[in-house]
Protein backbone atom coordinates (compact mmCIF):
# COMPACT_ATOMS: atom_id res chain seq x y z
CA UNK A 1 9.31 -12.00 22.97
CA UNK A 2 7.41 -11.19 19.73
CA UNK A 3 3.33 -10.45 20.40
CA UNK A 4 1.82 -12.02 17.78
CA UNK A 5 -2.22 -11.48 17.00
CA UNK A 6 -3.74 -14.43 14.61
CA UNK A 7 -6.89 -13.61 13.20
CA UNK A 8 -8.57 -16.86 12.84
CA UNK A 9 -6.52 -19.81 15.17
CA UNK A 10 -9.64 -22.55 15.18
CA UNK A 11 -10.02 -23.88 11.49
CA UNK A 12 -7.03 -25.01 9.21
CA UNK A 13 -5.16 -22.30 8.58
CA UNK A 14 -5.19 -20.42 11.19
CA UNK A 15 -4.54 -23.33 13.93
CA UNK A 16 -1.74 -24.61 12.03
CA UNK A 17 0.32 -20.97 12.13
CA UNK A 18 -0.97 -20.59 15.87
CA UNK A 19 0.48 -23.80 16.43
CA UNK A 20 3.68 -23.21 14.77
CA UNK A 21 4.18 -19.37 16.00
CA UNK A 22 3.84 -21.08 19.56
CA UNK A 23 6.23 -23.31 18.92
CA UNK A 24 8.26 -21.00 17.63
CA UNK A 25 8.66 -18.93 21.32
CA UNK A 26 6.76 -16.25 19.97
CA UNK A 27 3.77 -14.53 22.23
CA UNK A 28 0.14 -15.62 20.78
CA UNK A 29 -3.59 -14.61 20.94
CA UNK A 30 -6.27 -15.72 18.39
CA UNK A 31 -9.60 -14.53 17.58
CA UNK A 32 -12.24 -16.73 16.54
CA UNK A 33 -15.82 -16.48 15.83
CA UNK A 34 -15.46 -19.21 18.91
CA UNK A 35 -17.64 -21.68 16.66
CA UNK A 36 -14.81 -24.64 16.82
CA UNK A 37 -13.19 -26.07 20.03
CA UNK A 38 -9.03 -24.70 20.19
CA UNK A 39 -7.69 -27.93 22.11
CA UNK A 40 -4.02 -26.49 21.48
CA UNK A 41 -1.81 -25.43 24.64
CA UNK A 42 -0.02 -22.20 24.43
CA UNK A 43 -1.91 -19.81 23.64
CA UNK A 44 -1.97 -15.75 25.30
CA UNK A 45 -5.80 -14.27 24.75
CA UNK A 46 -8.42 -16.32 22.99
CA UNK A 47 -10.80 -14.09 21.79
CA UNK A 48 -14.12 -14.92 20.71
CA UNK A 49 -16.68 -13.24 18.38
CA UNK A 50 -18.12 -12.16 15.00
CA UNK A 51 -15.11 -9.64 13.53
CA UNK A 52 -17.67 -8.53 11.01
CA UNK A 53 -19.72 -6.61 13.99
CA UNK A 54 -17.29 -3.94 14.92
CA UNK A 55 -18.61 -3.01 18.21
CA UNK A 56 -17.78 -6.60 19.95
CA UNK A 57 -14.41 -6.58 17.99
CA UNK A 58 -13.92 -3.01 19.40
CA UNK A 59 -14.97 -4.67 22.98
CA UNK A 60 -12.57 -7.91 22.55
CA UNK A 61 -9.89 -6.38 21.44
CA UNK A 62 -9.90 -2.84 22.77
CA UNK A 63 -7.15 -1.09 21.41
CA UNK A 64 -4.40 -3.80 22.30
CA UNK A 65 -1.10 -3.16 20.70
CA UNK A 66 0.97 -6.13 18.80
CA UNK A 67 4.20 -6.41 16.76
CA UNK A 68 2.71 -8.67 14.12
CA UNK A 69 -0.67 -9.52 12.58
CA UNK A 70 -1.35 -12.41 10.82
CA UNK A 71 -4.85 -11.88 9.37
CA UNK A 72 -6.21 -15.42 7.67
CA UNK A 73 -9.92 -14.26 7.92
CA UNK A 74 -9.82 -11.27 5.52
CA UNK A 75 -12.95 -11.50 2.67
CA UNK A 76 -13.67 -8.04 2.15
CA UNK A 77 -12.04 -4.66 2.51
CA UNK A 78 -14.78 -4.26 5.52
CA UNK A 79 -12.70 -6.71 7.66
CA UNK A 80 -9.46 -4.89 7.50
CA UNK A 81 -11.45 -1.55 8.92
CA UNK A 82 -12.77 -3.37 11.88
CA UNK A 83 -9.86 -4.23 12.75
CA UNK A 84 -7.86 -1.58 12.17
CA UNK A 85 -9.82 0.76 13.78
CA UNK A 86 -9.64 -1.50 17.22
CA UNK A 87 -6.01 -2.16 17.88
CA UNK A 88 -3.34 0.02 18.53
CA UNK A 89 -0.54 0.36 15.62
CA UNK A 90 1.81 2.28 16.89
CA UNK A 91 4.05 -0.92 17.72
CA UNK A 92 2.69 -2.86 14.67
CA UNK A 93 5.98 -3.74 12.63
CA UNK A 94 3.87 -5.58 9.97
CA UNK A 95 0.28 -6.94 9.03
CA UNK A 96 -0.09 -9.96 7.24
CA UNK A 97 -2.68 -10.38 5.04
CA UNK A 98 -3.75 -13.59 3.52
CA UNK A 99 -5.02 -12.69 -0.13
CA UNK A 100 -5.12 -15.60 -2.76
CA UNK A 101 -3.93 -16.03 -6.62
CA UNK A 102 -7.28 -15.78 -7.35
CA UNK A 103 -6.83 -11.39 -7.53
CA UNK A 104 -5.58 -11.68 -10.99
CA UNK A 105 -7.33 -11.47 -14.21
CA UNK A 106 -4.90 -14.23 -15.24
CA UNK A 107 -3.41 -16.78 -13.18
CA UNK A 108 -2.68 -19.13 -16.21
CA UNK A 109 0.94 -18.44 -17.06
CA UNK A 110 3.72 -18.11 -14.03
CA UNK A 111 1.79 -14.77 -12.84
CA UNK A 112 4.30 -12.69 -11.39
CA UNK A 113 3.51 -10.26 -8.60
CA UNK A 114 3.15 -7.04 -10.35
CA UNK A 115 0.40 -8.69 -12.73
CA UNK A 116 -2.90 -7.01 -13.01
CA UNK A 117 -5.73 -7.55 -10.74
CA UNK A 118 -9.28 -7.27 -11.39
CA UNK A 119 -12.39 -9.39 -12.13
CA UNK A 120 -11.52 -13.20 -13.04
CA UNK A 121 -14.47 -15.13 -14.14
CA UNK A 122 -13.39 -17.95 -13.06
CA UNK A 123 -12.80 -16.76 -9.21
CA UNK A 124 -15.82 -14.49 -9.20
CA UNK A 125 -16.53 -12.59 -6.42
CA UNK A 126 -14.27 -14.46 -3.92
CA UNK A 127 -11.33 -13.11 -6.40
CA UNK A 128 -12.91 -9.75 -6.23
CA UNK A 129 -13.18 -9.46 -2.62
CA UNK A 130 -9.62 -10.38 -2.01
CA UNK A 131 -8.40 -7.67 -4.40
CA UNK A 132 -10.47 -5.05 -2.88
CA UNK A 133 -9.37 -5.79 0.38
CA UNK A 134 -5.99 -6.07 -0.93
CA UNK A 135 -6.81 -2.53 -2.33
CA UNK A 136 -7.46 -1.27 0.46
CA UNK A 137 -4.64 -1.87 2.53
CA UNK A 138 -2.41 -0.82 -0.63
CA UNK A 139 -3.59 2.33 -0.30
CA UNK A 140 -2.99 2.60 3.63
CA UNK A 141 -0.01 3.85 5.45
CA UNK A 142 0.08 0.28 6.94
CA UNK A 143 3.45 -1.77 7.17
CA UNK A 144 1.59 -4.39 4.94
CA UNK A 145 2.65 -7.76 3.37
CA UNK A 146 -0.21 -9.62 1.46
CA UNK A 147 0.43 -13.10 0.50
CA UNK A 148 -0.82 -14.73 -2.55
CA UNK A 149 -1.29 -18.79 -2.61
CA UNK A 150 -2.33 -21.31 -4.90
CA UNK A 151 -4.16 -24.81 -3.77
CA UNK A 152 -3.49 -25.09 -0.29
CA UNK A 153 -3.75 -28.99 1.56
CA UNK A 154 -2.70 -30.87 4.26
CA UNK A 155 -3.73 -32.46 7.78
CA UNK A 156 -7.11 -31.02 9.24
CA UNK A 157 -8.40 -29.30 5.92
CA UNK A 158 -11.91 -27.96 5.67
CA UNK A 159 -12.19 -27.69 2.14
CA UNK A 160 -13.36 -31.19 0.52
CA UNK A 161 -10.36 -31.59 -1.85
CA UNK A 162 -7.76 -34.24 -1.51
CA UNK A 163 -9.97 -36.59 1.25
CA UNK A 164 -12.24 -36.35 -1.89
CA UNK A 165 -10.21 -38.29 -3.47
CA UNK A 166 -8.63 -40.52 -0.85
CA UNK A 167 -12.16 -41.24 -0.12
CA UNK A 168 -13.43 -42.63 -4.00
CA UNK A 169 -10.31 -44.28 -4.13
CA UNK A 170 -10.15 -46.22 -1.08
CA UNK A 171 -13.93 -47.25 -2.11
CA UNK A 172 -13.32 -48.03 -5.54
CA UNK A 173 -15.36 -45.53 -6.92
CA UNK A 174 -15.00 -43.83 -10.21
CA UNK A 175 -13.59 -40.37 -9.62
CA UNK A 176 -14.73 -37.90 -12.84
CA UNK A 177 -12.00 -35.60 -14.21
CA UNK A 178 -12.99 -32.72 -16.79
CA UNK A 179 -10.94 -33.72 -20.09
CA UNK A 180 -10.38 -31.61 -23.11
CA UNK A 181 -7.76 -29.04 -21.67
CA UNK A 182 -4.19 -29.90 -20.51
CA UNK A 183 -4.58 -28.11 -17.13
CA UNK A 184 -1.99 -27.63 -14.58
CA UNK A 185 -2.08 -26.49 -11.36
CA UNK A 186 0.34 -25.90 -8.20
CA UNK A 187 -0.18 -27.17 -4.58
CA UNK A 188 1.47 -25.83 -0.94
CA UNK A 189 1.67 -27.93 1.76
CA UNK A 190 0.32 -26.23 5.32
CA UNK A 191 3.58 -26.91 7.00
CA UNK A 192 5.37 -24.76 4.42
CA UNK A 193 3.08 -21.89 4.15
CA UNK A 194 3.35 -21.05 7.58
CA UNK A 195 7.08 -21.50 7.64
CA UNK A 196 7.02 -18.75 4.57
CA UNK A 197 4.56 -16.81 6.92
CA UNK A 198 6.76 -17.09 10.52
CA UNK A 199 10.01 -16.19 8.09
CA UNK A 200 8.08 -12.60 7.87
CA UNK A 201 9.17 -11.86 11.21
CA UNK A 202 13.20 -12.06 10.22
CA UNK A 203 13.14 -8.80 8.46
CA UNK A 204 12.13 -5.30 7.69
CA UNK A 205 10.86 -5.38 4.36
CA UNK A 206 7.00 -3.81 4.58
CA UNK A 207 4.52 -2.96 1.84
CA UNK A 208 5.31 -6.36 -0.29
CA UNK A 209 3.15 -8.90 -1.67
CA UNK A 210 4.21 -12.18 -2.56
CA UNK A 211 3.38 -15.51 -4.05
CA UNK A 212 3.81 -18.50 -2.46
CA UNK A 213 3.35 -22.23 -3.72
CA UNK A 214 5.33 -25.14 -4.54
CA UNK A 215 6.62 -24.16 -8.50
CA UNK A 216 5.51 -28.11 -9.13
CA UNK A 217 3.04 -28.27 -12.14
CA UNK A 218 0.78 -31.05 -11.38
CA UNK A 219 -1.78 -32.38 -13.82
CA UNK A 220 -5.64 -33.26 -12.66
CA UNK A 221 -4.18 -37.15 -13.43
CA UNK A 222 -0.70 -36.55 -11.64
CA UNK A 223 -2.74 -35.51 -8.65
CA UNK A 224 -5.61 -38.44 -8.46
CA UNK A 225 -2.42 -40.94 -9.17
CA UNK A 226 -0.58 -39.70 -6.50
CA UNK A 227 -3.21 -39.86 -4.41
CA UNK A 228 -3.59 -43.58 -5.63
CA UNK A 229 0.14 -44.21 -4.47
CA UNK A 230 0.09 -42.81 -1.17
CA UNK A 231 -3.66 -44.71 -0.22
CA UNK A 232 -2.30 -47.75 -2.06
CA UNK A 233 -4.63 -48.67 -4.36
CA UNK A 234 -5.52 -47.56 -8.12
CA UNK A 235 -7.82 -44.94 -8.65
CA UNK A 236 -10.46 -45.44 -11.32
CA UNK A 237 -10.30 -42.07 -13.64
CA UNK A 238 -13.59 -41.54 -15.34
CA UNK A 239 -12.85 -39.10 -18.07
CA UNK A 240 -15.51 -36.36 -18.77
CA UNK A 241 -15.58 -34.68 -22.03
CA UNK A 242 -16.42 -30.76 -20.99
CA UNK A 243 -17.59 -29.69 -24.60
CA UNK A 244 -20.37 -32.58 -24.72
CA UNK A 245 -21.28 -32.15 -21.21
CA UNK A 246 -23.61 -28.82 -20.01
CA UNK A 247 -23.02 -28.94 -16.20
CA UNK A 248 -20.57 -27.01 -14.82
CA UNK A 249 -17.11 -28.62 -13.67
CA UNK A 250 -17.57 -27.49 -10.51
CA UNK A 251 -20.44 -29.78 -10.27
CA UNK A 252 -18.41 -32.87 -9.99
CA UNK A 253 -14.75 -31.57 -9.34
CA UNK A 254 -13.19 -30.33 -6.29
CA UNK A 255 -11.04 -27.68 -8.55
CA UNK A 256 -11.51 -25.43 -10.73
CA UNK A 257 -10.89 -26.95 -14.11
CA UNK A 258 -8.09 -24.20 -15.03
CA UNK A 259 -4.22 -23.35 -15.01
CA UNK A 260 -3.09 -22.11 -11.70
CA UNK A 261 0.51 -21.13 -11.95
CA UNK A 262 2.66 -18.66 -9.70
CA UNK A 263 5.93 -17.23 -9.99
CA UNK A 264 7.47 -17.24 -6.62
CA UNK A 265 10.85 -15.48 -7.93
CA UNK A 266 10.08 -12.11 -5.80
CA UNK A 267 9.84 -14.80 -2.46
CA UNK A 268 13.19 -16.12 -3.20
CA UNK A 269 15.07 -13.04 -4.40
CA UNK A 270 13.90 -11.95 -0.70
CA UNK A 271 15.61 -14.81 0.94
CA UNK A 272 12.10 -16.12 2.42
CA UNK A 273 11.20 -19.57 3.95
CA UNK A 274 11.24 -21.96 0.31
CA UNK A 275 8.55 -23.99 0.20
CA UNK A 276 10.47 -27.33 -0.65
CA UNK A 277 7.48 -29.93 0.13
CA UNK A 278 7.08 -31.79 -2.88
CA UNK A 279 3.09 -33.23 -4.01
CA UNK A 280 3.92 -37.08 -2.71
CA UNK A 281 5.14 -36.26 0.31
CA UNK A 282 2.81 -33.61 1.61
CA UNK A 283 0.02 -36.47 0.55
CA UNK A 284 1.48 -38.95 2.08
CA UNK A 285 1.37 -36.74 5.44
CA UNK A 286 -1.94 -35.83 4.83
CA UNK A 287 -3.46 -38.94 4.30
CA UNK A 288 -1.85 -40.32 7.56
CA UNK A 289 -3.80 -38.06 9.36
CA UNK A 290 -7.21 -38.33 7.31
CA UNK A 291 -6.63 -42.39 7.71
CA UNK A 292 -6.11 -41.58 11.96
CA UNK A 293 -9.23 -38.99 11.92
CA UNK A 294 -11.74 -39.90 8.85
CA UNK A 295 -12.98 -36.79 8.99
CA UNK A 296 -16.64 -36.22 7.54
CA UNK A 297 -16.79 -33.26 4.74
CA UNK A 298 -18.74 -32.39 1.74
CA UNK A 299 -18.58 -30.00 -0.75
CA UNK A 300 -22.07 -28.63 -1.27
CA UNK A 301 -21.24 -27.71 -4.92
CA UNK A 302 -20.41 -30.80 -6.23
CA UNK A 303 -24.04 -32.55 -6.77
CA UNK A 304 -23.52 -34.07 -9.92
CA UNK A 305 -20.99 -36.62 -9.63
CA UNK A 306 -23.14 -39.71 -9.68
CA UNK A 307 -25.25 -38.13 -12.34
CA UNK A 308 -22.24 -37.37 -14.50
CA UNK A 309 -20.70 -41.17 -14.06
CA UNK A 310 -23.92 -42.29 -15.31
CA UNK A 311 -24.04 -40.44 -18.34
CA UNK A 312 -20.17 -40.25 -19.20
């Protein structure tokens, strides 16, 4: 049986691979900062604290040994040296890293794996954090795969994104899109991101980083319409001009208001889980749960979105 570390196993990603790696009949401890119940059955080890302070990491995990790692908590280069310097790699046959597309300067145009990185002003320091982590374990001796996605959604997100949406629409409230680019963007559903990340474990290939998103180029009024279909009612698209308006998009959108578009050629030239879950349907799914669970989010950026209905 496969041992199987997930950093992170509480919030959305991280419960949803724990969940599935379980299921799978593989071997599995999490470690949490212990800050959100784990009501899920099957689990090895559940360890609890802050992997930012090395000395309890050091104490939690003490130099336990583990086939696979599937980091989904790494911010900063710093992580990756806690933890590497408190677990024992001799039997480590890969780590997974969760990065994002946000490493590359551009992101705009199908970026392929082998793009540059560096600073992306629209990612800002959340982009450069991944990449210098990402650096970092480049330069290691580590059996490494980093994995790059776009927009990820589904059941028992944390980020205030699609139930955004469902939300204005099931209220009949006007919902204020940025207009003045033609902006596309790509989506992955949770369920197949960590298939792509349990179809690691089915072969040797090491120091690789991949894409991984659905190749579907949805517009901002694909997505709010779909969103419309699967909640059953018509969403009412307020159109905001972004060069007669000063605030920033952010301010009233859940997205950035840019192209977001991944190449995922390398993944499937590798013969790697295909993510295959197409925008409707991984909606549909999620809004069956958020309908069960109405769960209460915010997104503490977006504090002008009565303020821009008004004046739009």
């Amino acid at each position: 049986m496969k041992s199987i570390l997930v950093m992170g196993g509480s919030d959305f990603i991280g419960s949803t691979l724990a969940k599935y790696l379980i299921k799978c009949g593989y071997k599995v401890d999490i470690l949490t900062r212990g800050k959100r119940d784990v009501k899920y059955k099957g689990l090895g080890k559940h360890f609890q604290c802050d992997r930012k302070i090395k000395s309890k990491l050091q104490q939690n995990l003490n130099n336990r040994s583990y086939d696979y790692i599937y980091d989904m908590t790494v911010y900063s280069k710093e992580d990756i040296k806690n933890l590497i310097d408190c677990i024992e790699l001799k039997s480590l046959k890969k780590y997974i890293v969760l990065s994002s597309g946000a490493v590359y300067k551009d992101s705009t145009n199908n970026a392929k794996e082998d793009n540059e990185k560096g600073e992306n002003e629209n990612w800002g320091k959340y982009g450069l954090g991944k990449k210098e982590a990402e650096d970092y374990i480049i330069n290691s001796n580590l059996p490494y795969i980093i994995i790059r996605p776009t927009y990820i959604y589904g059941p028992n997100n944390n980020l205030y994104r699609e139930y955004y949406f469902f939300e204005r629409i099931l209220k009949e409230k006007k919902i204020p899109v940025p207009n003045g680019k033609n902006v596309t963007t790509q989506f992955i559903y949770i369920d197949d991101l960590v298939q792509v990340l349990e179809s690691l474990t089915h072969n040797d290939r090491v120091r690789e980083a991949y894409n991984v998103t659905n190749p579907q180029l949805i517009s901002w009024n694909e997505l709010i319409q779909t969103c419309g279909e699967v909640v059953k009612k018509s969403p009412i698209i307020k159109l905001v001009d972004v060069n007669k308006i000063n605030y920033e998009e952010r301010e009233y959108f859940p997205f950035r208001n840019i192209d977001y578009n991944l190449d995922i050629d390398k993944l499937i030239e590798h013969g790697l889980y295909i993510p295959n879950i197409l925008l409707k349907e991984g909606l549909k799914k999620t809004y069956k749960w958020y309908y069960s669970n109405k769960p209460k989010l915010k997104d503490e950026r977006m504090t002008r979105v009565e303020d821009i209905i008004k004046i739009s």
